[in-house]
PDB file of N, CA and C in Angstrom:
ATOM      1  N   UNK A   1       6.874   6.602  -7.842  1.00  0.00           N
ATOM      2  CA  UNK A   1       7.084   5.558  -8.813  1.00  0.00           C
ATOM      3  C   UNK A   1       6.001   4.487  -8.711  1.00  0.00           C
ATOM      4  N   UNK A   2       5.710   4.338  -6.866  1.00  0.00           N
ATOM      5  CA  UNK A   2       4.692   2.918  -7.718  1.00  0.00           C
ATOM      6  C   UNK A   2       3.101   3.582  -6.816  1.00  0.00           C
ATOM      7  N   UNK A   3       3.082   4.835  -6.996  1.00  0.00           N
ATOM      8  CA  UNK A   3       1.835   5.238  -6.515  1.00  0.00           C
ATOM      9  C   UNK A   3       0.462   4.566  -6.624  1.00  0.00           C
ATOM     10  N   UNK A   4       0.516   4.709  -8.192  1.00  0.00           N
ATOM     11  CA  UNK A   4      -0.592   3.830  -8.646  1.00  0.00           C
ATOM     12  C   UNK A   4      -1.103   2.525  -8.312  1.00  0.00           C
ATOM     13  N   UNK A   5       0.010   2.129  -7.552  1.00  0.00           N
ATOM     14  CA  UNK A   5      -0.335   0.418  -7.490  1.00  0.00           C
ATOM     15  C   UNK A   5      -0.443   0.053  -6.365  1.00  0.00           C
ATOM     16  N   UNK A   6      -0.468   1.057  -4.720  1.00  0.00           N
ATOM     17  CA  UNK A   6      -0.858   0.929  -4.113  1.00  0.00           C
ATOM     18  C   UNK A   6      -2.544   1.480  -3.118  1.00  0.00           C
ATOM     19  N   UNK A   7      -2.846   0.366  -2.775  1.00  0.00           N
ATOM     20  CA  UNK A   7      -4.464   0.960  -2.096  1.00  0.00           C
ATOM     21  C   UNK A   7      -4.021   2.346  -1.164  1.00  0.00           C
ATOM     22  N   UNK A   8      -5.204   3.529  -1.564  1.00  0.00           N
ATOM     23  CA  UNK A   8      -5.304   4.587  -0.968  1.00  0.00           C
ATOM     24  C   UNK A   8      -4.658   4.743   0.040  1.00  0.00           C
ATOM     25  N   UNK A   9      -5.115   3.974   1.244  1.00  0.00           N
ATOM     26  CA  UNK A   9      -4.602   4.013   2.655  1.00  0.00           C
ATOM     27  C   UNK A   9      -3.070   4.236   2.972  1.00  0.00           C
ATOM     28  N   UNK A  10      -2.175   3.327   1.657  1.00  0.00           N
ATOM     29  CA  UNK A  10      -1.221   3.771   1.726  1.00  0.00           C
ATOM     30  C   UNK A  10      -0.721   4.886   1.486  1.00  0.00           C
ATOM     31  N   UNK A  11      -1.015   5.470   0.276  1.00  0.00           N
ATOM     32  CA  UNK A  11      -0.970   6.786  -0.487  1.00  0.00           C
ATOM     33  C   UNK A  11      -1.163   7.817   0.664  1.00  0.00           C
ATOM     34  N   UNK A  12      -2.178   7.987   1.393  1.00  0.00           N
ATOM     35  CA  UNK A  12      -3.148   9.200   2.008  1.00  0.00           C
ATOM     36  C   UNK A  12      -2.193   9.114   3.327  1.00  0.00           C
ATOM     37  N   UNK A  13      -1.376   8.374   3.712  1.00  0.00           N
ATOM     38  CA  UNK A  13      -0.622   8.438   5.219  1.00  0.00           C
ATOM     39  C   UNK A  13      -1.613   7.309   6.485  1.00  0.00           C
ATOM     40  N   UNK A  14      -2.363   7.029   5.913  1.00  0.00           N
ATOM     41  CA  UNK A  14      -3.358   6.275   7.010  1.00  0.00           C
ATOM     42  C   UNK A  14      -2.288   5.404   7.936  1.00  0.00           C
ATOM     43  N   UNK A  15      -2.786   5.555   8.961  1.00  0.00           N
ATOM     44  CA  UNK A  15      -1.564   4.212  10.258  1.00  0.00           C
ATOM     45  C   UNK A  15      -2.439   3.128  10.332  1.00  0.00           C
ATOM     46  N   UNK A  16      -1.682   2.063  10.725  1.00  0.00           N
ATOM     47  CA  UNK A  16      -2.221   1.033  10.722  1.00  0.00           C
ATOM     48  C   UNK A  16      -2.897   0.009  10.109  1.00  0.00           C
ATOM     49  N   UNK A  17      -3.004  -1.121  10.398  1.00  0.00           N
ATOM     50  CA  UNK A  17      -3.281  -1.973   8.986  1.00  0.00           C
ATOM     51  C   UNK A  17      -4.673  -2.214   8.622  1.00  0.00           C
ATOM     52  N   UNK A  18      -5.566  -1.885   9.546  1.00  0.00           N
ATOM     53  CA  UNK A  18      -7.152  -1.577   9.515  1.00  0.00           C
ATOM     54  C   UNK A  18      -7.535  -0.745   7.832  1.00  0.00           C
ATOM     55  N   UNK A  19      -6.990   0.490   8.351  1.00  0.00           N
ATOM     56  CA  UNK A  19      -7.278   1.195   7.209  1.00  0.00           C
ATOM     57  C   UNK A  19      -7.020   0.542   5.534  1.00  0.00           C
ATOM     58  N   UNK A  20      -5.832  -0.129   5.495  1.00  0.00           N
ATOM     59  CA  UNK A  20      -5.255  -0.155   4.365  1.00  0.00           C
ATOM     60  C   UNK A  20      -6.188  -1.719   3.968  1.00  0.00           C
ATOM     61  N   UNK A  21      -6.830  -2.704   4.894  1.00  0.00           N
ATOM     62  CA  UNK A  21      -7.436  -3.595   4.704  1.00  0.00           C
ATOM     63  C   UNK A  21      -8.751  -3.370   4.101  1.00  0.00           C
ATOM     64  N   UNK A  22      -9.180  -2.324   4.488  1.00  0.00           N
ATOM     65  CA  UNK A  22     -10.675  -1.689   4.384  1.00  0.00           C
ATOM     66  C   UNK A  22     -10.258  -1.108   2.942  1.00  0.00           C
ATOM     67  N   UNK A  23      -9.435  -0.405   1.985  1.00  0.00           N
ATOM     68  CA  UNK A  23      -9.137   0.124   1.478  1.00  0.00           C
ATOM     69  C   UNK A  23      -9.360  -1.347   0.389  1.00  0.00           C
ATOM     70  N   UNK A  24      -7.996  -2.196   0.513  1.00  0.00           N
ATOM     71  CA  UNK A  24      -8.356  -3.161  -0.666  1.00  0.00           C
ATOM     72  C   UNK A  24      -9.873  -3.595  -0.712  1.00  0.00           C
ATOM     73  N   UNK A  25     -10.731  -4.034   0.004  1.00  0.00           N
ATOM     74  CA  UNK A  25     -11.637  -4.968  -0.119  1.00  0.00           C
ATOM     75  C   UNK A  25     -12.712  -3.732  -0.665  1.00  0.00           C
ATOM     76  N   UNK A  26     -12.851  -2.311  -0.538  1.00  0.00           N
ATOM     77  CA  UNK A  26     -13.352  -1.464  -1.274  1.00  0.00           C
ATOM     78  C   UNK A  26     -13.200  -1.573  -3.029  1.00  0.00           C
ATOM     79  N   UNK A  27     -11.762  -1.668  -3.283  1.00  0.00           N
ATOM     80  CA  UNK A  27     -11.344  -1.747  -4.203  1.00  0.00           C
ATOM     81  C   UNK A  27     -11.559  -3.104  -5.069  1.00  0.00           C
ATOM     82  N   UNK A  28     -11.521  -4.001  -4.271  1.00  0.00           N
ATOM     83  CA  UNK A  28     -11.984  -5.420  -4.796  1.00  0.00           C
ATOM     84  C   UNK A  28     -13.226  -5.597  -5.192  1.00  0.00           C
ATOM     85  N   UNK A  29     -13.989  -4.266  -4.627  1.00  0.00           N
ATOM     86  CA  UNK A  29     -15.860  -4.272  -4.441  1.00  0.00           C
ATOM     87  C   UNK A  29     -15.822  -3.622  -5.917  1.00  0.00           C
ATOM     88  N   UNK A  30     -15.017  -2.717  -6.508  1.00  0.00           N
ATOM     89  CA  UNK A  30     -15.113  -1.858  -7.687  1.00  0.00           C
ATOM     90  C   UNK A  30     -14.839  -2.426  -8.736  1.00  0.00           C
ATOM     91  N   UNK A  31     -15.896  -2.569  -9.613  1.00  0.00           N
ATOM     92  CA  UNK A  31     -15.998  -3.500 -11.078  1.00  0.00           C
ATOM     93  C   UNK A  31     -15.052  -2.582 -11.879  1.00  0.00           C
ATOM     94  N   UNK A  32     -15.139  -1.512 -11.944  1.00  0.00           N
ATOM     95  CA  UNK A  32     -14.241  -0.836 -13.062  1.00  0.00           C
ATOM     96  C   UNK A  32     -12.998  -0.511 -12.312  1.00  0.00           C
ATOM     97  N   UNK A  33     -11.791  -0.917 -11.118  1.00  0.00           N
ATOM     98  CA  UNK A  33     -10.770  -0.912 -10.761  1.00  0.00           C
ATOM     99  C   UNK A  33     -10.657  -1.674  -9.766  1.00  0.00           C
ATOM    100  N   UNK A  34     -11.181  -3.133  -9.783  1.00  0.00           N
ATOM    101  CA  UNK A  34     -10.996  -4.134  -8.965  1.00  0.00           C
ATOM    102  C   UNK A  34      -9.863  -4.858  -8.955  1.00  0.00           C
ATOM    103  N   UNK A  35      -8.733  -4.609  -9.264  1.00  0.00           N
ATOM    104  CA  UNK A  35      -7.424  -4.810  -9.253  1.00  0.00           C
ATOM    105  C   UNK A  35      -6.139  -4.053  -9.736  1.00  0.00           C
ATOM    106  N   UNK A  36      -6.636  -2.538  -8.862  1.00  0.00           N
ATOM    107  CA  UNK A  36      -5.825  -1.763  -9.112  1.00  0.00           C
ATOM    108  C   UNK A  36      -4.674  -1.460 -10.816  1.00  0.00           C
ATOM    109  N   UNK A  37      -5.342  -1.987 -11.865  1.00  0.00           N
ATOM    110  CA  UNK A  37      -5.129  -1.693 -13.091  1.00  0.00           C
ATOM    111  C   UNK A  37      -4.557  -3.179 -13.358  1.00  0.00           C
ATOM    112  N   UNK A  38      -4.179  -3.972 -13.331  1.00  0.00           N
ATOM    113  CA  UNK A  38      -3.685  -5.337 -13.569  1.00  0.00           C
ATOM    114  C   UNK A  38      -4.684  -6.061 -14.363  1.00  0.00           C
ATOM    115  N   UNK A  39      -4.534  -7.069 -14.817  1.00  0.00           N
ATOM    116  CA  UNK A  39      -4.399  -7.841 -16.053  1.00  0.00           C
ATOM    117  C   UNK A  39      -3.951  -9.234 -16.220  1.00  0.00           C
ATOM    118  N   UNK A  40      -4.535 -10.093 -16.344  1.00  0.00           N
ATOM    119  CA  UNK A  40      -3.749 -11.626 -17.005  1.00  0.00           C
ATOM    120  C   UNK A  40      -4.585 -11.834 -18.127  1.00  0.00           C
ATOM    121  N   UNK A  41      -4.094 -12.935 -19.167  1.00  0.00           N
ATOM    122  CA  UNK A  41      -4.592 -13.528 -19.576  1.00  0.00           C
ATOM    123  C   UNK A  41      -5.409 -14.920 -19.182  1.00  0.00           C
ATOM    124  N   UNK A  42      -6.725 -14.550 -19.279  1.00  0.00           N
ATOM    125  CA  UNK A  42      -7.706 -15.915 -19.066  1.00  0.00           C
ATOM    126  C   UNK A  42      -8.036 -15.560 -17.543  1.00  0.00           C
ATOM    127  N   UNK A  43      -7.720 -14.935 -16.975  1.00  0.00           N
ATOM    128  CA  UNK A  43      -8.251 -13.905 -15.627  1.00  0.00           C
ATOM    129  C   UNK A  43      -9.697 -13.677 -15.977  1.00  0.00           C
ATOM    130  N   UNK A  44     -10.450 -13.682 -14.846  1.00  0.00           N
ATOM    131  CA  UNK A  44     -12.100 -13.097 -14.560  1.00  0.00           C
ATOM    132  C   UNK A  44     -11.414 -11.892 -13.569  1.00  0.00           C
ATOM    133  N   UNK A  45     -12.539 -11.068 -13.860  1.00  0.00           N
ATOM    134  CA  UNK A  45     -12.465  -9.867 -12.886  1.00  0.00           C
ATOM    135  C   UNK A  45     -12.507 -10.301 -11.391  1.00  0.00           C
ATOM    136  N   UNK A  46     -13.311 -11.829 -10.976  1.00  0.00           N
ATOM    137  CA  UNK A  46     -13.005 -12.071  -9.636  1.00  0.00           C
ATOM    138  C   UNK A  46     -11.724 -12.595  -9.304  1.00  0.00           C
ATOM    139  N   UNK A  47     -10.935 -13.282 -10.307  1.00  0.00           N
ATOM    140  CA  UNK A  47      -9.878 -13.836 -10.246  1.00  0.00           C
ATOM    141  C   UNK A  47      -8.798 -12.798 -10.188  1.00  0.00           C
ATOM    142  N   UNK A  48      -9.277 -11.615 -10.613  1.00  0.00           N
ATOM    143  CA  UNK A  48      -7.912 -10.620 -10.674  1.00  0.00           C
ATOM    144  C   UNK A  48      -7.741  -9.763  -9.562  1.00  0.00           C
ATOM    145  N   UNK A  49      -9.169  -9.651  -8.520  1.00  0.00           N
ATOM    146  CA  UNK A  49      -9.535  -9.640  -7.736  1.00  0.00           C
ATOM    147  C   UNK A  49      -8.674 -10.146  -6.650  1.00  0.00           C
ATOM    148  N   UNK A  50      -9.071 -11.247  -6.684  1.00  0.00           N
ATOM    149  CA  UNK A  50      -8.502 -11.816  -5.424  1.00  0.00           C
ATOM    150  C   UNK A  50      -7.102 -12.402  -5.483  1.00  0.00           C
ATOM    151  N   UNK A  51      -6.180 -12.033  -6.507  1.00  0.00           N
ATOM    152  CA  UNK A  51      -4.837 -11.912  -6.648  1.00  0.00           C
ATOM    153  C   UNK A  51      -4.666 -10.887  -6.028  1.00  0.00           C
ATOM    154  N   UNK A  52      -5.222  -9.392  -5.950  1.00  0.00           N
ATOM    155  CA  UNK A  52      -4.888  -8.608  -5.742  1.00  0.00           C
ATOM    156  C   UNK A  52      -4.816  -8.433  -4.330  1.00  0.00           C
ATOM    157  N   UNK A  53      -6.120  -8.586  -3.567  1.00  0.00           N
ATOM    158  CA  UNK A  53      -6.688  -9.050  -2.835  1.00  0.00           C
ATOM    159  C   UNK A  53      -5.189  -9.629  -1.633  1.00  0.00           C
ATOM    160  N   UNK A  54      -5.089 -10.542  -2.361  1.00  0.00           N
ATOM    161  CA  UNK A  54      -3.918 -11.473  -1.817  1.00  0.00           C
ATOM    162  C   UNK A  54      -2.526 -10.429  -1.691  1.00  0.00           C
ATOM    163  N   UNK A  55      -2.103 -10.036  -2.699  1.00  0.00           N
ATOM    164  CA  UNK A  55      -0.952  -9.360  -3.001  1.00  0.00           C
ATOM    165  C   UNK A  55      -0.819  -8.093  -1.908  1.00  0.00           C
ATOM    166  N   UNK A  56      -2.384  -7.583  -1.746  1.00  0.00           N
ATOM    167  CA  UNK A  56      -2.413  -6.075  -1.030  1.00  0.00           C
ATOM    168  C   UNK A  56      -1.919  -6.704   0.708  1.00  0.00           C
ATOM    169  N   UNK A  57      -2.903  -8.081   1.308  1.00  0.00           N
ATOM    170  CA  UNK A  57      -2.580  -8.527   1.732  1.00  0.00           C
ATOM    171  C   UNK A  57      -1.371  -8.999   2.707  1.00  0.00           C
ATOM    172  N   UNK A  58      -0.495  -9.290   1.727  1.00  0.00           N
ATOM    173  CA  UNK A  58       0.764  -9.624   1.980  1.00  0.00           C
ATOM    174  C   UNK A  58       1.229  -8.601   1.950  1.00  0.00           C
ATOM    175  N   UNK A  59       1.100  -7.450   1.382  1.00  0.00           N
ATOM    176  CA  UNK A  59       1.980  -5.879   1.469  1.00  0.00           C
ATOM    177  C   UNK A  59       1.644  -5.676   2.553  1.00  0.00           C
ATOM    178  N   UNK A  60       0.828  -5.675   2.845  1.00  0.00           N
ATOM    179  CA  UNK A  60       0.439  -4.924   4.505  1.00  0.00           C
ATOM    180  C   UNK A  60       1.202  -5.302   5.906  1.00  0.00           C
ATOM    181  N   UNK A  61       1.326  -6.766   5.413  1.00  0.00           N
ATOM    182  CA  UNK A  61       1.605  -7.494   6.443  1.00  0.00           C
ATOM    183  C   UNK A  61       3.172  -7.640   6.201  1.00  0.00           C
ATOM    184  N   UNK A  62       4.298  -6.950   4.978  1.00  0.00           N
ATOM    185  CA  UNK A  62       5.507  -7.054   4.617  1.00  0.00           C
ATOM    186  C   UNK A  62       5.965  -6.011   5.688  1.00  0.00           C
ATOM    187  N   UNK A  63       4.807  -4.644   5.523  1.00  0.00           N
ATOM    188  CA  UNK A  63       4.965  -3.395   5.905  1.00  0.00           C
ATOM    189  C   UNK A  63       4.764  -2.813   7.186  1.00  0.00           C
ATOM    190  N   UNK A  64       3.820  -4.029   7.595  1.00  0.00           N
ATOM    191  CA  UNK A  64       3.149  -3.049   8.693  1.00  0.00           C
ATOM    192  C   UNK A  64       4.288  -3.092  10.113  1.00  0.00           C
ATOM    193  N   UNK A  65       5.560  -3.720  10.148  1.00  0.00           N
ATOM    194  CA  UNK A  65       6.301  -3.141  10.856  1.00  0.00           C
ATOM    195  C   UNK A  65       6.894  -1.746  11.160  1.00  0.00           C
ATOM    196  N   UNK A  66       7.593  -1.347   9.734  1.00  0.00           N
ATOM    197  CA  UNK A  66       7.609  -0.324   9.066  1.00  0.00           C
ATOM    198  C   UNK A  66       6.628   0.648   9.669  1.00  0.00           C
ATOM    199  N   UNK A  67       5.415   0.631   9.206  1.00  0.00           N
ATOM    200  CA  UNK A  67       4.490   1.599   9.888  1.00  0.00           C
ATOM    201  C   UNK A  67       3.939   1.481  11.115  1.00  0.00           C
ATOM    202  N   UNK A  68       4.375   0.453  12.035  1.00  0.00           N
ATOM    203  CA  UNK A  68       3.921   0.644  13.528  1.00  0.00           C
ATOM    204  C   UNK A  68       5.217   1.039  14.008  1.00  0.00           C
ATOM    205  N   UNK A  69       6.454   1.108  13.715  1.00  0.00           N
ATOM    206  CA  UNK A  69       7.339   1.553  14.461  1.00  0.00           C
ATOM    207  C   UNK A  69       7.467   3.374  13.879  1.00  0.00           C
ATOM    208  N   UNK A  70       6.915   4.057  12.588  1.00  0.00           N
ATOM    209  CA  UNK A  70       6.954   5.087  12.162  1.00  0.00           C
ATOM    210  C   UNK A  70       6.089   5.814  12.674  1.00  0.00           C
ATOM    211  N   UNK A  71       4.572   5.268  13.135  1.00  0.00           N
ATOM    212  CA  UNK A  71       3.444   5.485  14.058  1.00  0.00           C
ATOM    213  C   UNK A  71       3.964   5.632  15.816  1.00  0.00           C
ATOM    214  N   UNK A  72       4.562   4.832  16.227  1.00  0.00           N
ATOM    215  CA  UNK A  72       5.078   4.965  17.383  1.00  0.00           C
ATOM    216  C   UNK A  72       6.386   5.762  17.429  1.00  0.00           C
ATOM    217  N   UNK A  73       6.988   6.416  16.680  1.00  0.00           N
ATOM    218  CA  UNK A  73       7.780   7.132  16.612  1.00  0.00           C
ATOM    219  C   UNK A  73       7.007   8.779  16.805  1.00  0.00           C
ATOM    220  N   UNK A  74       6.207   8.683  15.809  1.00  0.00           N
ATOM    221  CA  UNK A  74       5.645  10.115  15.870  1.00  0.00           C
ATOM    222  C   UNK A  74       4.783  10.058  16.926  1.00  0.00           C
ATOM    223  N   UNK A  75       4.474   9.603  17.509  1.00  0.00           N
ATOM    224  CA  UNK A  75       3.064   9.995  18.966  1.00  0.00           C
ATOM    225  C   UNK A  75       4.171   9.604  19.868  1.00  0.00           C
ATOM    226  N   UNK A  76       5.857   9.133  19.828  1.00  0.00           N
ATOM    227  CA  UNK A  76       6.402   9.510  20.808  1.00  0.00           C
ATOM    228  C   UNK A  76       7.013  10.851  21.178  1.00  0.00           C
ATOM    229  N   UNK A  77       7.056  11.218  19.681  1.00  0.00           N
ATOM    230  CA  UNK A  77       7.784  12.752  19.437  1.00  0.00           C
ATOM    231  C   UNK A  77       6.865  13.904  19.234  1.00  0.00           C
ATOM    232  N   UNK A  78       5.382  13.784  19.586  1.00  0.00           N
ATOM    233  CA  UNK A  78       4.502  14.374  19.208  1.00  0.00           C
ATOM    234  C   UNK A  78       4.810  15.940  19.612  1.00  0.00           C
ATOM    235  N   UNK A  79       5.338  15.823  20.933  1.00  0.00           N
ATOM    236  CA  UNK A  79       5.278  17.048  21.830  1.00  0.00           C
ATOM    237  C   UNK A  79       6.356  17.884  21.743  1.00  0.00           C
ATOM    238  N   UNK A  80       7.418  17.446  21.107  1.00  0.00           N
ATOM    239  CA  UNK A  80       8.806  18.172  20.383  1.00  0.00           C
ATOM    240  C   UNK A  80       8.671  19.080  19.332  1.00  0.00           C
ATOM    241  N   UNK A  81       8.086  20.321  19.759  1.00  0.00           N
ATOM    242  CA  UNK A  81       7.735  21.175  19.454  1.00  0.00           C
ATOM    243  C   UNK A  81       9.283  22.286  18.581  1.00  0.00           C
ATOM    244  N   UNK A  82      10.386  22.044  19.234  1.00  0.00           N
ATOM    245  CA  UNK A  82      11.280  22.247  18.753  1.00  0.00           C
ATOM    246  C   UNK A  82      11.790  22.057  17.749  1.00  0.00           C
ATOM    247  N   UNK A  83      11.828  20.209  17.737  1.00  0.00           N
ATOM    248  CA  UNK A  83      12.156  19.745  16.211  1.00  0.00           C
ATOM    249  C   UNK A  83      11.108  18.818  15.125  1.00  0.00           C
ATOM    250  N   UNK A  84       9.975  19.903  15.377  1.00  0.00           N
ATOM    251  CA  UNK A  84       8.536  19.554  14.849  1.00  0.00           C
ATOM    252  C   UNK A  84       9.025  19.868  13.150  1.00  0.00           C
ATOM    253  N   UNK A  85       9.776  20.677  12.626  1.00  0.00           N
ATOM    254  CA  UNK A  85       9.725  20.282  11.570  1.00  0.00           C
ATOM    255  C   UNK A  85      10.575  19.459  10.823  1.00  0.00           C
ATOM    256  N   UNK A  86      11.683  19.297  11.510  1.00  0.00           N
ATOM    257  CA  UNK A  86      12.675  17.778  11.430  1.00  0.00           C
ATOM    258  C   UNK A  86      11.993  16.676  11.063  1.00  0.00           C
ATOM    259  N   UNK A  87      11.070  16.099  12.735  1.00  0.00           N
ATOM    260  CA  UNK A  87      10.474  15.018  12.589  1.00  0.00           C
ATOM    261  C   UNK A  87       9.615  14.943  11.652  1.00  0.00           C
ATOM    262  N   UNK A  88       8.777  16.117  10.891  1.00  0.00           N
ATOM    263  CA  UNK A  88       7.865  16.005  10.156  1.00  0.00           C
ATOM    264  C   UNK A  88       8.852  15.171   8.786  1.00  0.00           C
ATOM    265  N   UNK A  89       9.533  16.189   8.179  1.00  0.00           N
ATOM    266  CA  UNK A  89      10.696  15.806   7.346  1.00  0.00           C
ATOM    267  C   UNK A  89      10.541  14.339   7.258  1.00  0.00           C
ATOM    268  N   UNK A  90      11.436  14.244   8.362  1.00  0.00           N
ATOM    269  CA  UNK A  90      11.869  12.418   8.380  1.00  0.00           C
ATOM    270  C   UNK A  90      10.979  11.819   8.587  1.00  0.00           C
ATOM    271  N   UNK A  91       9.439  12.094   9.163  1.00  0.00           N
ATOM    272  CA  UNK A  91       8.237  10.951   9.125  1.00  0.00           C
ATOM    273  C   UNK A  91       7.790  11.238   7.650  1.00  0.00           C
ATOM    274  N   UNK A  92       7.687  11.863   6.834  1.00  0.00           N
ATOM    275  CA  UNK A  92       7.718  12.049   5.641  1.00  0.00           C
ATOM    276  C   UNK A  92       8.091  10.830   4.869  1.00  0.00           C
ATOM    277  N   UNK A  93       9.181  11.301   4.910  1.00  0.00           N
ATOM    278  CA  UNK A  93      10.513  10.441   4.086  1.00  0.00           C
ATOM    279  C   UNK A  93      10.364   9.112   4.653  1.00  0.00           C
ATOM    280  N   UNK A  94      10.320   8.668   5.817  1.00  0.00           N
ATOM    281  CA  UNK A  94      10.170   7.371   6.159  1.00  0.00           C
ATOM    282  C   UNK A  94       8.659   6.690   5.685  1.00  0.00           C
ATOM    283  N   UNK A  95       7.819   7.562   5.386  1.00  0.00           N
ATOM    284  CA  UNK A  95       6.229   7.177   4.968  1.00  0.00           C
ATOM    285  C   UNK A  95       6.609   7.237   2.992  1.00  0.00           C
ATOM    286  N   UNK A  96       7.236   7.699   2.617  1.00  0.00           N
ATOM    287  CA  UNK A  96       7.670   7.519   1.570  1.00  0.00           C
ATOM    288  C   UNK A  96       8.344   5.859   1.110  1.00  0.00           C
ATOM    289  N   UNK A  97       9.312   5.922   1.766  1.00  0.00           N
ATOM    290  CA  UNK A  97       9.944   4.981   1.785  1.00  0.00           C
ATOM    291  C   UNK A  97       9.292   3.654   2.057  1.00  0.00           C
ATOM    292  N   UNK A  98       8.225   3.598   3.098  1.00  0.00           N
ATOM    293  CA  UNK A  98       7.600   2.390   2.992  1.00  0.00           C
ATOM    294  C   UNK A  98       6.468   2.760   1.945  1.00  0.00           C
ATOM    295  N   UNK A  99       6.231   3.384   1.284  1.00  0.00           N
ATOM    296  CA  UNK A  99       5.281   3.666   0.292  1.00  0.00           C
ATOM    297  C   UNK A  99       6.015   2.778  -0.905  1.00  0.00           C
ATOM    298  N   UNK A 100       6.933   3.044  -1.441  1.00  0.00           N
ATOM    299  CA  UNK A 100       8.092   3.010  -2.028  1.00  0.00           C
ATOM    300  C   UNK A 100       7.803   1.080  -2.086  1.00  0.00           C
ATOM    301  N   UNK A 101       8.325   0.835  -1.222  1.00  0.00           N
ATOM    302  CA  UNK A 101       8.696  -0.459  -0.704  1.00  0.00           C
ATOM    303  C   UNK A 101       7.114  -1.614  -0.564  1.00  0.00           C
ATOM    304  N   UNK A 102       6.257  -0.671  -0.411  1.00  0.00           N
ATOM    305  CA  UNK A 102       4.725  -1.618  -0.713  1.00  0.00           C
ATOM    306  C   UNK A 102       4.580  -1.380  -2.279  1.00  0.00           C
ATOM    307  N   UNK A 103       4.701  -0.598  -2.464  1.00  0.00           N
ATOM    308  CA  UNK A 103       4.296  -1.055  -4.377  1.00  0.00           C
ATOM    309  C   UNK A 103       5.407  -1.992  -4.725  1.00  0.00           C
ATOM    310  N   UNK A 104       6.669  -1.436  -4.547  1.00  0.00           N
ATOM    311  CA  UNK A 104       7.692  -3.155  -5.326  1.00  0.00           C
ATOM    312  C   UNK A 104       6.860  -4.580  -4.794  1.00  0.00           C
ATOM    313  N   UNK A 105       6.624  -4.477  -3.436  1.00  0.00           N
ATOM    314  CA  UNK A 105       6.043  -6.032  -3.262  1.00  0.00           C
ATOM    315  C   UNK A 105       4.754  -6.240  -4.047  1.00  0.00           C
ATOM    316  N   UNK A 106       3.950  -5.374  -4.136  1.00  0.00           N
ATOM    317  CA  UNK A 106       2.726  -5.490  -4.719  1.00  0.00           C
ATOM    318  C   UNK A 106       2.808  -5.737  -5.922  1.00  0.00           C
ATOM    319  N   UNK A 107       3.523  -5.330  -6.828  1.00  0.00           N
ATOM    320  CA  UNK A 107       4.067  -5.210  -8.247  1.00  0.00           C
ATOM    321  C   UNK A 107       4.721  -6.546  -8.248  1.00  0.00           C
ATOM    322  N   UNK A 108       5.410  -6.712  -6.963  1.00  0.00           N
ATOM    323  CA  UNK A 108       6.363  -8.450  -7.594  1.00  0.00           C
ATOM    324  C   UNK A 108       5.235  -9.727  -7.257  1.00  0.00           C
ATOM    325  N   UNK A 109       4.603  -9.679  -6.348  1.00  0.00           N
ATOM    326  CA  UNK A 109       3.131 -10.519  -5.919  1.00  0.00           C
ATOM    327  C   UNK A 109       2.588 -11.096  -7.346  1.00  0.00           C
ATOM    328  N   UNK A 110       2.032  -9.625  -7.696  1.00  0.00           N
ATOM    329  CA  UNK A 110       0.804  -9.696  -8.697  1.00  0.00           C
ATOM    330  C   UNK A 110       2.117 -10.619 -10.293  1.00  0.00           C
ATOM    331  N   UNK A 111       2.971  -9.644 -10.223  1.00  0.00           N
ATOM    332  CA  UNK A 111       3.876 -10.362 -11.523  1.00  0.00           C
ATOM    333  C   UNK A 111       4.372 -11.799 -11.185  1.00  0.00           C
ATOM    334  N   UNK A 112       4.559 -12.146  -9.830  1.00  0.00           N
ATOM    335  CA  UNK A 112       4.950 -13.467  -9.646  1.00  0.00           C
ATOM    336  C   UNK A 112       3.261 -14.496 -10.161  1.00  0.00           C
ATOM    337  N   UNK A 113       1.812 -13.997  -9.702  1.00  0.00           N
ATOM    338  CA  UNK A 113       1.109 -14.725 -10.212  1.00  0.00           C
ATOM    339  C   UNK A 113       0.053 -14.526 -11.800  1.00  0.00           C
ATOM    340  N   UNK A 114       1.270 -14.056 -12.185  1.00  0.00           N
ATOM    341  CA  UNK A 114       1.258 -13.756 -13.504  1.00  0.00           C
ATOM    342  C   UNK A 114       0.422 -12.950 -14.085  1.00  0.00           C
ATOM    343  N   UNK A 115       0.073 -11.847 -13.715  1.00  0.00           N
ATOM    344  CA  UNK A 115      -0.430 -10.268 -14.118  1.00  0.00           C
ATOM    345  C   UNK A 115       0.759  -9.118 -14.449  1.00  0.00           C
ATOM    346  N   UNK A 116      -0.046  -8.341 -15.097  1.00  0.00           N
ATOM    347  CA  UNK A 116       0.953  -7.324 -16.034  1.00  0.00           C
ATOM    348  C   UNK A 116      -0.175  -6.130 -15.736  1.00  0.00           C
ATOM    349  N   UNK A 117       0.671  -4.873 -15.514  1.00  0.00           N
ATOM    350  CA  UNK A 117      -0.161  -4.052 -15.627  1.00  0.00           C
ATOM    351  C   UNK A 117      -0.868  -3.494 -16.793  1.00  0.00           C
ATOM    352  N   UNK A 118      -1.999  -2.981 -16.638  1.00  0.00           N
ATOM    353  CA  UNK A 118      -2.629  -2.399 -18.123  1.00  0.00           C
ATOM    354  C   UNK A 118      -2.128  -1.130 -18.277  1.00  0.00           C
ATOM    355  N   UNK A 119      -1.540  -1.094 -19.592  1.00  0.00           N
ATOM    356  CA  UNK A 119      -1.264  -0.082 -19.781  1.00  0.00           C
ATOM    357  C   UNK A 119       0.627   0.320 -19.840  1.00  0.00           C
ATOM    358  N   UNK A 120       0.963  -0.831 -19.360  1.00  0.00           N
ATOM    359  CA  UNK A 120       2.466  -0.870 -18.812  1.00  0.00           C
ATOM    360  C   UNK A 120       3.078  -1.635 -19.080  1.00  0.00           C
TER     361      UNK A 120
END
């Protein structure tokens, strides 16, 4: 549901908040998707930018509990060879779920400082 509206890092499974930081400010660097499809009126592309910027920001930092305890879950269970495809399952589903849960914030961020997606 909110695939689109989150930076790669999230999408691709990346751990940790390095990746997903490196990910926005790539994206902030890109003139033709420098704010992940968003929109205001009377917005500059740097201004939509660094809403986003901000918004990805704060997702990371909503989330990154979420994914250091889902990260330390799996390199504790690494060697459970038994219920390797369980845990896969449920690290799945739990990487979903905070997937899930970073686009609503990202989506309510950007709409709280008054952007709309294009197209949407």
């Amino acid at each position: 549901m909110f695939r689109g509206l989150l930076p790669p890092s999230f999408r691709r499974g990346a751990k940790g908040s390095a990746p997903a930081l490196l990910a926005v400010v790539v994206l902030a660097g890109c003139a033709g998707n420098a704010a992940g499809g968003w929109t205001k009126a009377g917005a500059d592309a740097a201004e939509t930018a660094h809403a986003y910027q901000d918004c990805a920001a704060l997702t990371d930092t909503a989330v990154k509990t979420d994914s250091d305890i889902d990260q330390d879950i799996s390199a504790s269970r690494a060697s459970d060879l038994q219920h390797s495809s369980l845990l896969r399952a449920q690290s799945q589903q739990v990487h979903a779920d905070t997937n899930e849960r970073a686009g609503a914030i990202l989506e309510s961020c950007m709409q709280a400082k008054g952007f709309t997606r294009r197209g949407g």
